[in-house]
C-alpha atoms as a PDB file:
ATOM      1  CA  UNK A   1       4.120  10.144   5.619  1.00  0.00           C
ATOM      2  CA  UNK A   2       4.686   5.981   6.654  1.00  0.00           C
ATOM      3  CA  UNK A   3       1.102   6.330   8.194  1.00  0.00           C
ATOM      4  CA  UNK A   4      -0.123   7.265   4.702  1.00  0.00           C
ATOM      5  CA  UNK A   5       1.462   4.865   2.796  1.00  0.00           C
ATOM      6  CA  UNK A   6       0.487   2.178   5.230  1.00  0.00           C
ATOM      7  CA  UNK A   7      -3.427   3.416   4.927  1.00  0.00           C
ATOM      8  CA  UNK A   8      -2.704   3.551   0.645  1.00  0.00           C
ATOM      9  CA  UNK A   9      -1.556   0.134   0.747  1.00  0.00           C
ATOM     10  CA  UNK A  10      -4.536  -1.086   3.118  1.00  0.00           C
ATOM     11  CA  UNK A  11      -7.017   0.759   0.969  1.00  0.00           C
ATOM     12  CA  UNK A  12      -5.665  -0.688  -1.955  1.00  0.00           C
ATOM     13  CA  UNK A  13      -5.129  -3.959  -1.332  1.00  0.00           C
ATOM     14  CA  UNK A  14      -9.196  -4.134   0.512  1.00  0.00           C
ATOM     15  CA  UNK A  15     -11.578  -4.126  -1.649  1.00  0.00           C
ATOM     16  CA  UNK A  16     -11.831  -1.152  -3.434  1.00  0.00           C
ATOM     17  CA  UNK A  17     -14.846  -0.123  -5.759  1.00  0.00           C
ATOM     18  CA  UNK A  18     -12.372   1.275  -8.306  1.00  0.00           C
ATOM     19  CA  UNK A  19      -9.330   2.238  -9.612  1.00  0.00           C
ATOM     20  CA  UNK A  20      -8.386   6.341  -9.751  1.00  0.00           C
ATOM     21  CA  UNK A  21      -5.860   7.817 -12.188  1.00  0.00           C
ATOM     22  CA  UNK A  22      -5.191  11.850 -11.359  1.00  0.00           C
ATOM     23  CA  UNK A  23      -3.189  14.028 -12.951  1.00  0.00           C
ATOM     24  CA  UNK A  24      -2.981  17.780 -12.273  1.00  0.00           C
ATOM     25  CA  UNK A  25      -1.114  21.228 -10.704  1.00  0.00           C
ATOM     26  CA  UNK A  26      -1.159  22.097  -7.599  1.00  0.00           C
ATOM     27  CA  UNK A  27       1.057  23.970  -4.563  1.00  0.00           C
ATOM     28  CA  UNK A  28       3.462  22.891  -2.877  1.00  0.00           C
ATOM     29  CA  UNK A  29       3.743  19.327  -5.463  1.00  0.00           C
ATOM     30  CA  UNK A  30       3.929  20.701  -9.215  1.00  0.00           C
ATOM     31  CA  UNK A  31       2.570  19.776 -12.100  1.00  0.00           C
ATOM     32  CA  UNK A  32       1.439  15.619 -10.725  1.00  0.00           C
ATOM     33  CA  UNK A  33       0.187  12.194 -12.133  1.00  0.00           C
ATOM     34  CA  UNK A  34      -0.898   9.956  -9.376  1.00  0.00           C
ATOM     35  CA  UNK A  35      -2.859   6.912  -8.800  1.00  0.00           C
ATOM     36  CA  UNK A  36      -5.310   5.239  -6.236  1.00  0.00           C
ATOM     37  CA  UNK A  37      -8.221   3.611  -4.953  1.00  0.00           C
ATOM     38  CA  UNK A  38     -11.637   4.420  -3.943  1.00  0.00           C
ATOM     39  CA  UNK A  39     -13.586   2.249  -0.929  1.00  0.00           C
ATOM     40  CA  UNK A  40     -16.753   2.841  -0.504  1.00  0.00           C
ATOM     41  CA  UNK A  41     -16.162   6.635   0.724  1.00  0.00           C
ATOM     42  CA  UNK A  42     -12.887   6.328   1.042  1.00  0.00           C
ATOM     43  CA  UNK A  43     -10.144   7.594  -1.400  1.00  0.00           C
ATOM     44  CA  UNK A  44      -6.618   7.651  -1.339  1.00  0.00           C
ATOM     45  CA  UNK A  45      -4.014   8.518  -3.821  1.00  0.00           C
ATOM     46  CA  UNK A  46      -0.493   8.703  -3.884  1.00  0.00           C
ATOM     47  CA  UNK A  47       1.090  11.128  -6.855  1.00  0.00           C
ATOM     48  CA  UNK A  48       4.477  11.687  -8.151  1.00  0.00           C
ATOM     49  CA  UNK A  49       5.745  15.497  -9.493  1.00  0.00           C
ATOM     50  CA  UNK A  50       7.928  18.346  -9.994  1.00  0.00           C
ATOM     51  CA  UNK A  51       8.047  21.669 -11.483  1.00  0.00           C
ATOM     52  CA  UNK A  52      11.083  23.819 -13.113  1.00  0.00           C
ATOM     53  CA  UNK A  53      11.633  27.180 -13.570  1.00  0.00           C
ATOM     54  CA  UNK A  54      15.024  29.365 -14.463  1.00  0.00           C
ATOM     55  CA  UNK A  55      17.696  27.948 -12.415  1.00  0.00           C
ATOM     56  CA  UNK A  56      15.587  26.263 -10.213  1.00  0.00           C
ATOM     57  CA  UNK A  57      13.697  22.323 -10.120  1.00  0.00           C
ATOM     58  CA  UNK A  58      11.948  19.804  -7.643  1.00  0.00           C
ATOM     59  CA  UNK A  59      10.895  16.827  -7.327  1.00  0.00           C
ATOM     60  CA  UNK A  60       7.708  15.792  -5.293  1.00  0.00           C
ATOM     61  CA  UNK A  61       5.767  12.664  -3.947  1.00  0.00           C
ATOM     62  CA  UNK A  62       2.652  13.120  -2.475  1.00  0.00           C
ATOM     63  CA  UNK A  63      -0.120  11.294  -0.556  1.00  0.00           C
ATOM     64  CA  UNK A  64      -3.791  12.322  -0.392  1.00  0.00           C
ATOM     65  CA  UNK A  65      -6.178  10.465   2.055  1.00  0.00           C
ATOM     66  CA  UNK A  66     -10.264  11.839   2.225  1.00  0.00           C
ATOM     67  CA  UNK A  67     -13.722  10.483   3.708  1.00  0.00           C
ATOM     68  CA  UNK A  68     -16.674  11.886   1.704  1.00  0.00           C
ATOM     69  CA  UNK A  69     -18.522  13.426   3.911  1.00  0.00           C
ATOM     70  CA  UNK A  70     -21.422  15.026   1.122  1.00  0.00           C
ATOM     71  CA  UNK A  71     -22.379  13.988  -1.629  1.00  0.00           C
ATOM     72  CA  UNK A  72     -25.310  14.894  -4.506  1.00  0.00           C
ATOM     73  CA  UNK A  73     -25.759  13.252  -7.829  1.00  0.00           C
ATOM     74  CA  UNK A  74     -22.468  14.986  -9.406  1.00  0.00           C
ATOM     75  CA  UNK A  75     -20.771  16.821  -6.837  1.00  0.00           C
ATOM     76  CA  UNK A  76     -19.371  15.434  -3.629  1.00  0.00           C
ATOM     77  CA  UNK A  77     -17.401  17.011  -0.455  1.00  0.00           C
ATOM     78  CA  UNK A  78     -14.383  15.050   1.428  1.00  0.00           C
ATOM     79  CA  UNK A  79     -12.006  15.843   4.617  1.00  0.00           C
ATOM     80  CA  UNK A  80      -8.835  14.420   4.695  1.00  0.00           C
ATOM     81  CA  UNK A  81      -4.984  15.027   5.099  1.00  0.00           C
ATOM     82  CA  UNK A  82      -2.774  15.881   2.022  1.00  0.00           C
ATOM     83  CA  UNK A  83       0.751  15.047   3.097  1.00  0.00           C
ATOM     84  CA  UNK A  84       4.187  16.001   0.068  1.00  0.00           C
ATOM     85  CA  UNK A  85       7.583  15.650   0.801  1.00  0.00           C
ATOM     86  CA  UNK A  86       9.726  17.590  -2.053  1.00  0.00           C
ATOM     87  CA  UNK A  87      13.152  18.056  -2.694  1.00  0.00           C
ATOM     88  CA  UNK A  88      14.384  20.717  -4.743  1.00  0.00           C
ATOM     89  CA  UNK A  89      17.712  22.660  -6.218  1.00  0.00           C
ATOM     90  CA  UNK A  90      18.160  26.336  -6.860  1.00  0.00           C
ATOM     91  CA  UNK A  91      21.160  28.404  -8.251  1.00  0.00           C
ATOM     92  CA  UNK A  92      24.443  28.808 -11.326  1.00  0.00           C
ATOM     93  CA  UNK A  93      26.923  29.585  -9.825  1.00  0.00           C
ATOM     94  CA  UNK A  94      25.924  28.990  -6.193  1.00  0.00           C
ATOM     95  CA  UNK A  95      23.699  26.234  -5.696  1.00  0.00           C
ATOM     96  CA  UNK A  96      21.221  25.417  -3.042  1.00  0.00           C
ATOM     97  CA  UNK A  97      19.541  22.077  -2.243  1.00  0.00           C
ATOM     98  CA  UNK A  98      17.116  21.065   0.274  1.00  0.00           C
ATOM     99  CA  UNK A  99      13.968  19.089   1.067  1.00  0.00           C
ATOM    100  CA  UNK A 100      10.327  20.317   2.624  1.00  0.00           C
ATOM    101  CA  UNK A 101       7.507  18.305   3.887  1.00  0.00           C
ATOM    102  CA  UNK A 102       4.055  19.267   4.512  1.00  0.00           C
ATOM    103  CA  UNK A 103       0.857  18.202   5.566  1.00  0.00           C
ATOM    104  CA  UNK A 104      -2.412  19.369   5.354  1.00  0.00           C
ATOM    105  CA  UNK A 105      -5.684  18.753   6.554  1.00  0.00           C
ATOM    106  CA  UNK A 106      -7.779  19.518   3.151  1.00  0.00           C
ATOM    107  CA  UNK A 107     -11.108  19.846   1.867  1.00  0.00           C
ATOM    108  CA  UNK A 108     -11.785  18.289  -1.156  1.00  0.00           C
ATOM    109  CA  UNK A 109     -14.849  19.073  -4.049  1.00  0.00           C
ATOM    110  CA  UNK A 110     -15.331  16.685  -6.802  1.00  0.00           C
ATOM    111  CA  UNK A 111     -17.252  17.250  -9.561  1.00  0.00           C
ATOM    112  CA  UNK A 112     -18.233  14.224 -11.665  1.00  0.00           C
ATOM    113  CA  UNK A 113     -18.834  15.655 -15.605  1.00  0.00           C
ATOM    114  CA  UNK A 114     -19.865  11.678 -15.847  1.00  0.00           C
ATOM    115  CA  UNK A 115     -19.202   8.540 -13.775  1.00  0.00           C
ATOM    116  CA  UNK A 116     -15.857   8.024 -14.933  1.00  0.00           C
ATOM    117  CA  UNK A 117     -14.292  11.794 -15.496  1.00  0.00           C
ATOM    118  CA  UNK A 118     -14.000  14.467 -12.049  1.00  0.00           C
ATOM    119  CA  UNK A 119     -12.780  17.603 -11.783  1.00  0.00           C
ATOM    120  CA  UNK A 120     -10.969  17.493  -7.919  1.00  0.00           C
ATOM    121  CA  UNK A 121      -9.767  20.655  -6.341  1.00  0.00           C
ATOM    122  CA  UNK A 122      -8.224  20.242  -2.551  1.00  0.00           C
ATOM    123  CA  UNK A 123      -7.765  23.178  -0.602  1.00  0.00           C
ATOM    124  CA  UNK A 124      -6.157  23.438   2.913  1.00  0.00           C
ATOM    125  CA  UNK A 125      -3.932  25.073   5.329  1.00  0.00           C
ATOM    126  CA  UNK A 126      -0.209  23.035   4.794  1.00  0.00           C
ATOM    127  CA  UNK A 127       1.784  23.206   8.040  1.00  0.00           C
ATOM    128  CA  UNK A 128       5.313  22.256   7.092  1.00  0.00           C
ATOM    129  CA  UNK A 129       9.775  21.891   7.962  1.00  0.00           C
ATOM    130  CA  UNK A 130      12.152  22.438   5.590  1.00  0.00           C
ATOM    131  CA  UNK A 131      15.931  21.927   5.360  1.00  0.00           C
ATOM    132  CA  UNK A 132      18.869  23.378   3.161  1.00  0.00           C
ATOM    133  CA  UNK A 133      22.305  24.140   3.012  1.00  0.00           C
ATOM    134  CA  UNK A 134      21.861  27.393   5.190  1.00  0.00           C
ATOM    135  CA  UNK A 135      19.900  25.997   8.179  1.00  0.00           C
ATOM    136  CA  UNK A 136      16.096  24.700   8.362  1.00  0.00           C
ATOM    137  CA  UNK A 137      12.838  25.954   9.513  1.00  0.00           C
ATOM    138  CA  UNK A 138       8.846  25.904   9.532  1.00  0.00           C
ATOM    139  CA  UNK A 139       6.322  27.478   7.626  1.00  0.00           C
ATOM    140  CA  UNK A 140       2.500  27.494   7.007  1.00  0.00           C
ATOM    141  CA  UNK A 141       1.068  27.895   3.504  1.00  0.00           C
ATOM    142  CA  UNK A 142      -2.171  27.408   1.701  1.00  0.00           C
ATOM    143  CA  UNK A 143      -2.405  24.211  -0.124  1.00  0.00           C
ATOM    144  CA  UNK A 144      -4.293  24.452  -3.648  1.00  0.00           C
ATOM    145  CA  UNK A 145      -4.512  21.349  -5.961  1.00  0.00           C
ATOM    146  CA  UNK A 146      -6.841  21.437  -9.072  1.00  0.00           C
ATOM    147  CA  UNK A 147      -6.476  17.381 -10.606  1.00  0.00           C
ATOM    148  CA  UNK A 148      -8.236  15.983 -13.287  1.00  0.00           C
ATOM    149  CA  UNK A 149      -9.583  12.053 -12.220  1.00  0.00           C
ATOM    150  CA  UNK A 150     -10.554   9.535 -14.492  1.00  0.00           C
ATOM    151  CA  UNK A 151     -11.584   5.870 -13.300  1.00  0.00           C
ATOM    152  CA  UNK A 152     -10.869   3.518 -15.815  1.00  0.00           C
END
């Protein structure tokens, strides 16, 4: 995760050909607003989240890095890593707490409705630790994020 703020930071502070706002749903993060910076074919974006449900909340941050790798007049195709650390809280009467982090190496499809609106959808396997209350673990899950981008 310190790799990919270090490489949001560089990417931002280089010269970058614009300025992305995102907001969106996706799995593992939540419902997510996030910003960034596109370089040439380069794009990274860092997003904050969470989702709720019953008795049960989190909170994410997440970090998405890509290289386009195809691209056509409106649609365009990028590999990169996805990485979200989460924390979350679950339970009345008994209550559990933890954190998970994941990362993902993700495809990404973006589909520009005009040159300042996309449609992004990310897709990879996440590999990923958690730790609770009752012990901790691994897991692997499919990663899914559907964002709205606009470039103001």
């Amino acid at each position: 995760m310190r790799v990919a703020a270090i490489l949001l930071v560089a990417a931002g502070s280089a010269r970058a050909d614009g300025l992305v706002l995102e907001t969106g749903i996706g799995a593992p993060a939540g419902i997510t607003g996030g910003i960034g910076a596109r370089l040439a074919h380069w794009q990274a974006v860092a997003e904050v989240g969470g989702a709720t449900a019953g008795m049960a909340g989190m909170l994410s941050g997440s970090l998405h890095v890509h290289r386009d790798i195809f691209w056509r007049t409106r649609d365009t195709l990028a590999l990169g890593v996805s990485a979200t650390y989460l924390g979350y809280i679950a339970g009345s009467d008994t209550v559990m707490e933890g954190t998970a982090e994941t990362i993902a190496p993700t495809l990404q499809w973006r589909h520009a409705w005009n040159p300042r609106n996309e449609l992004v959808v990310d897709a990879g396997p996440a590999i990923g630790r958690w730790r609770d209350d009752n012990g901790k673990g691994t897991f692997v899950m499919p990663m899914l994020a559907v964002r709205y981008a606009f470039a103001p």
